[in-house]
Structure formats: C-alpha cells, structure tokens
C-alpha atoms as a PDB file:
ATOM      1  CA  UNK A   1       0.000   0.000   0.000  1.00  0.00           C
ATOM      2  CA  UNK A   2       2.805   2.455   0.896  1.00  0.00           C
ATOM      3  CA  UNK A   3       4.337   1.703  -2.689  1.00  0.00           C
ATOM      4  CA  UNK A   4       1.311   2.821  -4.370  1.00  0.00           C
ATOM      5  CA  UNK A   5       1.109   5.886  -2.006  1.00  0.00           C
ATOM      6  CA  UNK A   6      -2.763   4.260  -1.033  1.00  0.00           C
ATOM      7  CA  UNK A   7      -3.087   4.867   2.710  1.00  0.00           C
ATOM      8  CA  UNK A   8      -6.791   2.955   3.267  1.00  0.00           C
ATOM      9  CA  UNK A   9      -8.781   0.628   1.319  1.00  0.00           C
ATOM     10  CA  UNK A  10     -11.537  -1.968   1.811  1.00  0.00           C
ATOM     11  CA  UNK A  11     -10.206  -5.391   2.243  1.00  0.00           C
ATOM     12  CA  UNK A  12     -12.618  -8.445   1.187  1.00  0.00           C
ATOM     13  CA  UNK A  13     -11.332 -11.926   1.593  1.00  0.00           C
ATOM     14  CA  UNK A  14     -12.922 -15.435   1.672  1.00  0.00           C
ATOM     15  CA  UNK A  15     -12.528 -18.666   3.979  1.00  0.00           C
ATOM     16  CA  UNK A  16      -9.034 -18.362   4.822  1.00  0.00           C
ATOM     17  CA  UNK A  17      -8.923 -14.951   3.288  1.00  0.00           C
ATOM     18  CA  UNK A  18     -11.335 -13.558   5.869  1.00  0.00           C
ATOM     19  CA  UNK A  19      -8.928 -14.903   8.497  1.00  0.00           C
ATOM     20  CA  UNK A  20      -6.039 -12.566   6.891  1.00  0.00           C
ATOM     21  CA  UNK A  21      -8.719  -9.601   6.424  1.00  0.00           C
ATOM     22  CA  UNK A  22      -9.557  -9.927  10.354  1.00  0.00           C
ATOM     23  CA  UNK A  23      -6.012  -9.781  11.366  1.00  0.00           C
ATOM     24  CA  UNK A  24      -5.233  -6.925   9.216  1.00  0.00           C
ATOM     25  CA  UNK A  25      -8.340  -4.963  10.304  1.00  0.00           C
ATOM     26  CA  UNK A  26      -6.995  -5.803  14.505  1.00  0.00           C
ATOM     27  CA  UNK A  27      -3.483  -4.798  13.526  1.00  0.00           C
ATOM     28  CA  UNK A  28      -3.411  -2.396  11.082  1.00  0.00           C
ATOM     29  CA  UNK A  29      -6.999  -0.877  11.644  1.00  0.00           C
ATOM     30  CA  UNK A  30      -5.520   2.496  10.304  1.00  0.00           C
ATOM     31  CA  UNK A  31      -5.356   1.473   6.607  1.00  0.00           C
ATOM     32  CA  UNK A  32      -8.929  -0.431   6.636  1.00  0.00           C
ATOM     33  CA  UNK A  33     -11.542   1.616   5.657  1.00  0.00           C
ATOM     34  CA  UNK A  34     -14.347  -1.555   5.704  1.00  0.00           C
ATOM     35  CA  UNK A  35     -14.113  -5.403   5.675  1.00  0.00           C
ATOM     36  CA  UNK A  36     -15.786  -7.669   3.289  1.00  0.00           C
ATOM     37  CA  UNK A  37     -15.857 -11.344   4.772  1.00  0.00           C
ATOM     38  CA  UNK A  38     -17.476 -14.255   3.072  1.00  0.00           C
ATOM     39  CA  UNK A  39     -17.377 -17.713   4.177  1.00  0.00           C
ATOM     40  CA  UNK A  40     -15.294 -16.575   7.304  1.00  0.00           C
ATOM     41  CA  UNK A  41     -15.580 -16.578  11.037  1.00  0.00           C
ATOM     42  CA  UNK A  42     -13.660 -15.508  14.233  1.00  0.00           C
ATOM     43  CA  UNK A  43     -12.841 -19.419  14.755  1.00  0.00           C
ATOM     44  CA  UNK A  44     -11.651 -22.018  11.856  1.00  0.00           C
ATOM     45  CA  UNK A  45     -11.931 -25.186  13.129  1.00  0.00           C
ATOM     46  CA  UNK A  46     -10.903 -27.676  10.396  1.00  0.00           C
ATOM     47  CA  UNK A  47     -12.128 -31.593  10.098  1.00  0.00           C
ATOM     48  CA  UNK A  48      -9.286 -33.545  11.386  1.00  0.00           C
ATOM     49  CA  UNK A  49      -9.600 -36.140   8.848  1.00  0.00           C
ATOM     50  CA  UNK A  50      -9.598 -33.376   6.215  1.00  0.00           C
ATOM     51  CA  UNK A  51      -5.637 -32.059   8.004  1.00  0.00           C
ATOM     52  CA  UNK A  52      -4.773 -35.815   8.527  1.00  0.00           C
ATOM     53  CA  UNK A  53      -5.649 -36.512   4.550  1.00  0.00           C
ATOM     54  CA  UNK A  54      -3.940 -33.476   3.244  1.00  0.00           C
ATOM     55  CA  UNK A  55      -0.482 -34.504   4.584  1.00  0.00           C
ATOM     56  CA  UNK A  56       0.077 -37.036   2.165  1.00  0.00           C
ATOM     57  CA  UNK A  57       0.064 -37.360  -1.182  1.00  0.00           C
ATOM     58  CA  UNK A  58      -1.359 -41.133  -1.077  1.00  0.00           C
ATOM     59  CA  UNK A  59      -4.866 -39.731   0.672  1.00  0.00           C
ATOM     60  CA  UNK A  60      -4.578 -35.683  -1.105  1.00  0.00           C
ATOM     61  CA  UNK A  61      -7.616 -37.218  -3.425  1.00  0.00           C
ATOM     62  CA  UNK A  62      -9.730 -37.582  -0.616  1.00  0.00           C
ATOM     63  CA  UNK A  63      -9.372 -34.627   0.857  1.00  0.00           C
ATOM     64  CA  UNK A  64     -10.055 -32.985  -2.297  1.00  0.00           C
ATOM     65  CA  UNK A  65     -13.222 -34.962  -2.970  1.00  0.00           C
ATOM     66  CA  UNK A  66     -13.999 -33.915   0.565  1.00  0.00           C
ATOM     67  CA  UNK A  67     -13.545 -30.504   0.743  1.00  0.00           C
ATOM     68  CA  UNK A  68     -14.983 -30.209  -2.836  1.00  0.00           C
ATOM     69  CA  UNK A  69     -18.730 -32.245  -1.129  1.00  0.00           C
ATOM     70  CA  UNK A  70     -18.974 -29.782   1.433  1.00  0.00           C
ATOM     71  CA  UNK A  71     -17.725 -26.775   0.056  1.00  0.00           C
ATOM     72  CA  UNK A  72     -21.007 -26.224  -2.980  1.00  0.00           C
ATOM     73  CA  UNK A  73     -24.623 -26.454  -2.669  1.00  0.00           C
ATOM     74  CA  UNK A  74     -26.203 -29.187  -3.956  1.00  0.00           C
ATOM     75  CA  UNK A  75     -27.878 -27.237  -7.042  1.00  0.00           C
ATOM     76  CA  UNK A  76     -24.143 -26.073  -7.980  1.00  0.00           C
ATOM     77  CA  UNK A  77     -23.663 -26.414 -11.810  1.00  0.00           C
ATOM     78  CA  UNK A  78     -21.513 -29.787 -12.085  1.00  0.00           C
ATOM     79  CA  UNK A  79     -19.371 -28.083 -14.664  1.00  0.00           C
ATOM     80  CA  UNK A  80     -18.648 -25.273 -12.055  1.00  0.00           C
ATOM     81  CA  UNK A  81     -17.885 -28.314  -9.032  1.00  0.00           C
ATOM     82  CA  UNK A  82     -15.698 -30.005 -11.582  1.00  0.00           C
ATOM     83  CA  UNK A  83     -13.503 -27.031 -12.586  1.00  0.00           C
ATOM     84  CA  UNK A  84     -13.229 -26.376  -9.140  1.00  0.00           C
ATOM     85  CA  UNK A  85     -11.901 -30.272  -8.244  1.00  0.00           C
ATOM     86  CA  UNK A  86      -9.460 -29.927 -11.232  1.00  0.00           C
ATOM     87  CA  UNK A  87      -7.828 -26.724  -9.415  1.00  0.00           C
ATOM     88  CA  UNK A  88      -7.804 -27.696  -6.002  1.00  0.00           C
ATOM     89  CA  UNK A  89      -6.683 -31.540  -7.554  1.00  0.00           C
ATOM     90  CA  UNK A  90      -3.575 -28.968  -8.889  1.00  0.00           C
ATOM     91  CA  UNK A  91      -2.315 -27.827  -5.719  1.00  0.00           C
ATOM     92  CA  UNK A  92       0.569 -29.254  -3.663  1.00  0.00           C
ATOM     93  CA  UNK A  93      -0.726 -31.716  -0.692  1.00  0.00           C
ATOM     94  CA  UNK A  94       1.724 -29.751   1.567  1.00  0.00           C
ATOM     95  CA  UNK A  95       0.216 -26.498   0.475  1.00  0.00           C
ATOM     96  CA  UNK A  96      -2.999 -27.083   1.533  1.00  0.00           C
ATOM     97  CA  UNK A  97      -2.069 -28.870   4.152  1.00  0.00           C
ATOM     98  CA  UNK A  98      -0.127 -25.825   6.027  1.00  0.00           C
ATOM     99  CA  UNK A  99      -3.199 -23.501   4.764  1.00  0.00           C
ATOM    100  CA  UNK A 100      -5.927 -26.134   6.831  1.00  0.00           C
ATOM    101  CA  UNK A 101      -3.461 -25.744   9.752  1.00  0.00           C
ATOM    102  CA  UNK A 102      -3.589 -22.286   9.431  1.00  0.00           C
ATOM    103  CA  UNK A 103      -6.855 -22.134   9.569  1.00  0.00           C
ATOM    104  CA  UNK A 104      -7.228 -24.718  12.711  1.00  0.00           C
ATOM    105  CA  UNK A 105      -4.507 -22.778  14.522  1.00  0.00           C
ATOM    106  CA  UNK A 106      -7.009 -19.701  13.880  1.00  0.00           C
ATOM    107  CA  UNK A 107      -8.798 -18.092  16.482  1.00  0.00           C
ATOM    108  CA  UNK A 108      -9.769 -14.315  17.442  1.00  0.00           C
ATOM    109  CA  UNK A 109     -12.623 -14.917  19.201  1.00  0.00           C
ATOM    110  CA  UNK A 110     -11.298 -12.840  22.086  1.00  0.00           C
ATOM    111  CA  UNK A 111     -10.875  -9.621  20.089  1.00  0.00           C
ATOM    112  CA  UNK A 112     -13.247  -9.717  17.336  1.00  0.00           C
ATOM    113  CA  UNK A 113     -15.288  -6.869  19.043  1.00  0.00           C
ATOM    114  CA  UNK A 114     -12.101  -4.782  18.775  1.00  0.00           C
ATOM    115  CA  UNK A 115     -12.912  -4.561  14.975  1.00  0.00           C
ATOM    116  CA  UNK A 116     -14.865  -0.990  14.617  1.00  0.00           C
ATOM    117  CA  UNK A 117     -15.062  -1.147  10.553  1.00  0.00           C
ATOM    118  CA  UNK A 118     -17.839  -1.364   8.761  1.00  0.00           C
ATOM    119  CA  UNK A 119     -18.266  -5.060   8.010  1.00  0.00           C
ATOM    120  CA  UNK A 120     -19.898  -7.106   5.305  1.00  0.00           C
ATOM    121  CA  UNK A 121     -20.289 -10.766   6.364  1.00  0.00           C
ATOM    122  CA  UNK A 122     -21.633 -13.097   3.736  1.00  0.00           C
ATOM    123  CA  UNK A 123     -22.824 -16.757   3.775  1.00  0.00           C
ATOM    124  CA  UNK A 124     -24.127 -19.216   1.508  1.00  0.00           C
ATOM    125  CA  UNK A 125     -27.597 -20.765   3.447  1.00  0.00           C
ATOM    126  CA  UNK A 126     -25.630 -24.181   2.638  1.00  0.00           C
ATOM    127  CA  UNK A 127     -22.026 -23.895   4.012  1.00  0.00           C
ATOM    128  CA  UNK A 128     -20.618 -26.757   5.339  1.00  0.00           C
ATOM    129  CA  UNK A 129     -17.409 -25.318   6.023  1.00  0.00           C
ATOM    130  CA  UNK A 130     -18.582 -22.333   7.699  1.00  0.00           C
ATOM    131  CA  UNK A 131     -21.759 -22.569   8.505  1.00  0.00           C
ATOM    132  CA  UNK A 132     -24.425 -19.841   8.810  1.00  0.00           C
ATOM    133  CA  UNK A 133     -24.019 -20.008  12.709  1.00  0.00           C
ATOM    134  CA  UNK A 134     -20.498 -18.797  12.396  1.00  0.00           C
ATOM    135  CA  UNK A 135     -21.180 -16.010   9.943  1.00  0.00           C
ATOM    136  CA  UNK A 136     -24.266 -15.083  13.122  1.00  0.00           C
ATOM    137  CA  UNK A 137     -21.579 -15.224  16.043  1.00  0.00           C
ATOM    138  CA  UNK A 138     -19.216 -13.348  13.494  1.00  0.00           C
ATOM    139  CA  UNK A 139     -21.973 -10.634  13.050  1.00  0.00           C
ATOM    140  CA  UNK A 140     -23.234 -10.274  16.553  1.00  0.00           C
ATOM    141  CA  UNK A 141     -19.839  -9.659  17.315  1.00  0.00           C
ATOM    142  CA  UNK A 142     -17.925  -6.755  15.351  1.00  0.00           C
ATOM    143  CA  UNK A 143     -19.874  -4.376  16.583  1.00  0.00           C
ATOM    144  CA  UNK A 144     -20.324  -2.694  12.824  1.00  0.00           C
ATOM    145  CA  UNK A 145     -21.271  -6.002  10.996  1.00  0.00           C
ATOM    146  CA  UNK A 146     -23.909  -6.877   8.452  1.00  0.00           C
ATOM    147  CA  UNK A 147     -25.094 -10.222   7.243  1.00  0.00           C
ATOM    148  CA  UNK A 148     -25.967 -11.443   3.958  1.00  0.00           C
ATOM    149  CA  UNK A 149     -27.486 -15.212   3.640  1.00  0.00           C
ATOM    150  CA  UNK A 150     -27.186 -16.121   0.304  1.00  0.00           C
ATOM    151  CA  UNK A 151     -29.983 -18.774  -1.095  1.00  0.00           C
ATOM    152  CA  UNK A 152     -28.577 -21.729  -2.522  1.00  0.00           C
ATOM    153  CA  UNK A 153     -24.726 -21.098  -2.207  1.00  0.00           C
ATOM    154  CA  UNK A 154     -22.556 -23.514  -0.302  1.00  0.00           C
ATOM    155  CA  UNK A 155     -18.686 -22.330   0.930  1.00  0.00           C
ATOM    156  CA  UNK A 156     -18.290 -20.758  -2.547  1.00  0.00           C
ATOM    157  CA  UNK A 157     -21.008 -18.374  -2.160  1.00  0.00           C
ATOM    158  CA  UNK A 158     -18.966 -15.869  -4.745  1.00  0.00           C
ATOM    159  CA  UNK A 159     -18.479 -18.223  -7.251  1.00  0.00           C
ATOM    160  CA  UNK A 160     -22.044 -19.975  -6.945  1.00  0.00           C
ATOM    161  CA  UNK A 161     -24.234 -17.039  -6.804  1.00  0.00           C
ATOM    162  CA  UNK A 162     -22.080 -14.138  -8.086  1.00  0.00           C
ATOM    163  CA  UNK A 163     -24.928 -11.891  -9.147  1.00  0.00           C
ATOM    164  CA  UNK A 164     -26.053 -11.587  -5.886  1.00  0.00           C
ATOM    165  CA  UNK A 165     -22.587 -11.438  -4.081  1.00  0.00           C
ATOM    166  CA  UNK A 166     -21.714  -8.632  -6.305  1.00  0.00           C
ATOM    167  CA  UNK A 167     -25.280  -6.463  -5.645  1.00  0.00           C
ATOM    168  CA  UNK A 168     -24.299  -7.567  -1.643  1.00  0.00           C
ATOM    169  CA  UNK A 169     -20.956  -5.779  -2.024  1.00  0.00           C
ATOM    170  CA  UNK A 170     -21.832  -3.169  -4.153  1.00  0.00           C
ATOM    171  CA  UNK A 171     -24.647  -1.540  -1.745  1.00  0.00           C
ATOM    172  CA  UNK A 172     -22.370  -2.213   1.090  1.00  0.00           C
ATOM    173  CA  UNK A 173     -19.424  -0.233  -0.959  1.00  0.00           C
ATOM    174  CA  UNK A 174     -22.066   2.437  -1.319  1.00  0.00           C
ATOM    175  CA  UNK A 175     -21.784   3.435   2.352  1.00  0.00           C
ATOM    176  CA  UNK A 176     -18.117   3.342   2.929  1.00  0.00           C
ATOM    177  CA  UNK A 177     -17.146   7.025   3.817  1.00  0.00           C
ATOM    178  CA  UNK A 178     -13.840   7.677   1.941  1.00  0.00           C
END
C-alpha cells in the first residue's frame, strides 16, 4: 500500500482470506476503511480427517473430494464443481495442508469486538465449512457487521451465486465514507 502511495482501502477476503482480512483490520486498523468477509468466522476449526488426509500425497484425493462435497450447494452447476476439483486436484498436498493448519490454529474470538469497521459478512444458506451459525456469532460480534445469507450457495457463495454477491458488495461499498 505504501508503494502505491494508497493509505486505506476496503479489504474483502474469503474462507481463509477472511482470516487474513480480520487480522489486518486488529493490527493495522488504520489502513482499513471496511471489511468484506465471506465464508469466514472468528474461529476455523478444520475436520481432522480433512488435516490428517492433506499430509500425504497417497490420501490428497480424498481430501479434495472432501472438501470439494462440502464446500457447494447441492444445485451447484456440475461443470462449475468439476472445474473447481481440477484446481484444487492442482495444488501441492503440503500447500494445503499448512493452509488447513492455518486455519485450525485460527482463532480471534477474544478480540473480534475490537474490529470498529464497517463489516460485510456473507454466507451461503448451505455452508458446510462455515456454517451460517459462524457467519451469526461473526456478526453479533464486530460491533459494525452486516449479514448477507445467500440462497442456494454452499462455501463458494462468490463463485455460486455471483450476481447476488456482487449487488451484496456493491450496496455495502455504497456506504463506505472515503
């Protein structure tokens, strides 16, 4: 940000992306202006089967298959479920494996009411991975928050129902002072 001489900006991140867009907002809440969090929470509890089949390349396919099940609503196009295997099928076992770590080793439940942003939280009505619960606790909690529920999206709300992601983000853009 300093490179491009851009003090503040509005940071929006997803799953593990949310949990980088939290931490930036607690540490750095200077330079964030609002927070757009989908598929996020203050906690990111991981399946332990999902960590234990991600650290080897023998069981990867598994873990794939899993997180590919619970992470799109049932009504998903299969085209869109089966680009998405192919790409997450592309990534190293021991990359996603640290990231689900990551994510397990998450937790700012303790501070989350620090965060005094405006706050966008959106949900598919069908996450599995974080479900709508966590999004609620997430919301009730930064004491700026909104929540969207999106009909018929799973864990990749943005890239299941992205017409209706985008009109979420855009009306919450709208009211960003700046």
């Amino acid at each position: 940000m300093e490179n491009i001489d851009l003090h503040s900006a509005v940071f929006l991140g997803h799953s593990m992306g949310s949990a980088i867009t939290l931490s930036l907002a607690l540490e750095h809440p200077e330079h964030v202006l609002g927070l757009g969090l989908l598929g996020g929470g203050a906690r990111m509890k991981v399946n332990p089967t999902l960590i234990e089949q991600t650290s080897s390349s023998t069981t990867f396919h598994n873990a794939v298959e899993a997180l590919i099940t619970w992470s799109f609503a049932p009504q998903t196009p299969p085209e869109l479920v089966q680009l998405a295997s192919q790409r997450l099928a592309e990534t190293r076992h021991s990359v996603l494996h640290a990231d689900l770590i990551a994510c397990e080793a998450f937790d700012l439940e303790e501070r989350i009411s620090e965060i005094k942003q405006p706050t966008i939280i959106i949900v598919g009505d069908q996450d599995k991975m974080m479900p709508v619960r966590q999004s609620q606790i997430l919301s009730n909690s930064i004491p700026n928050a909104q929540l969207a529920i999106i009909p018929g999206a799973g864990h990749m709300v943005m890239l299941e129902q992205p017409q209706a992601v985008s009109e979420v983000l855009r009306q919450f853009l709208s009211q960003i002072p700046y």
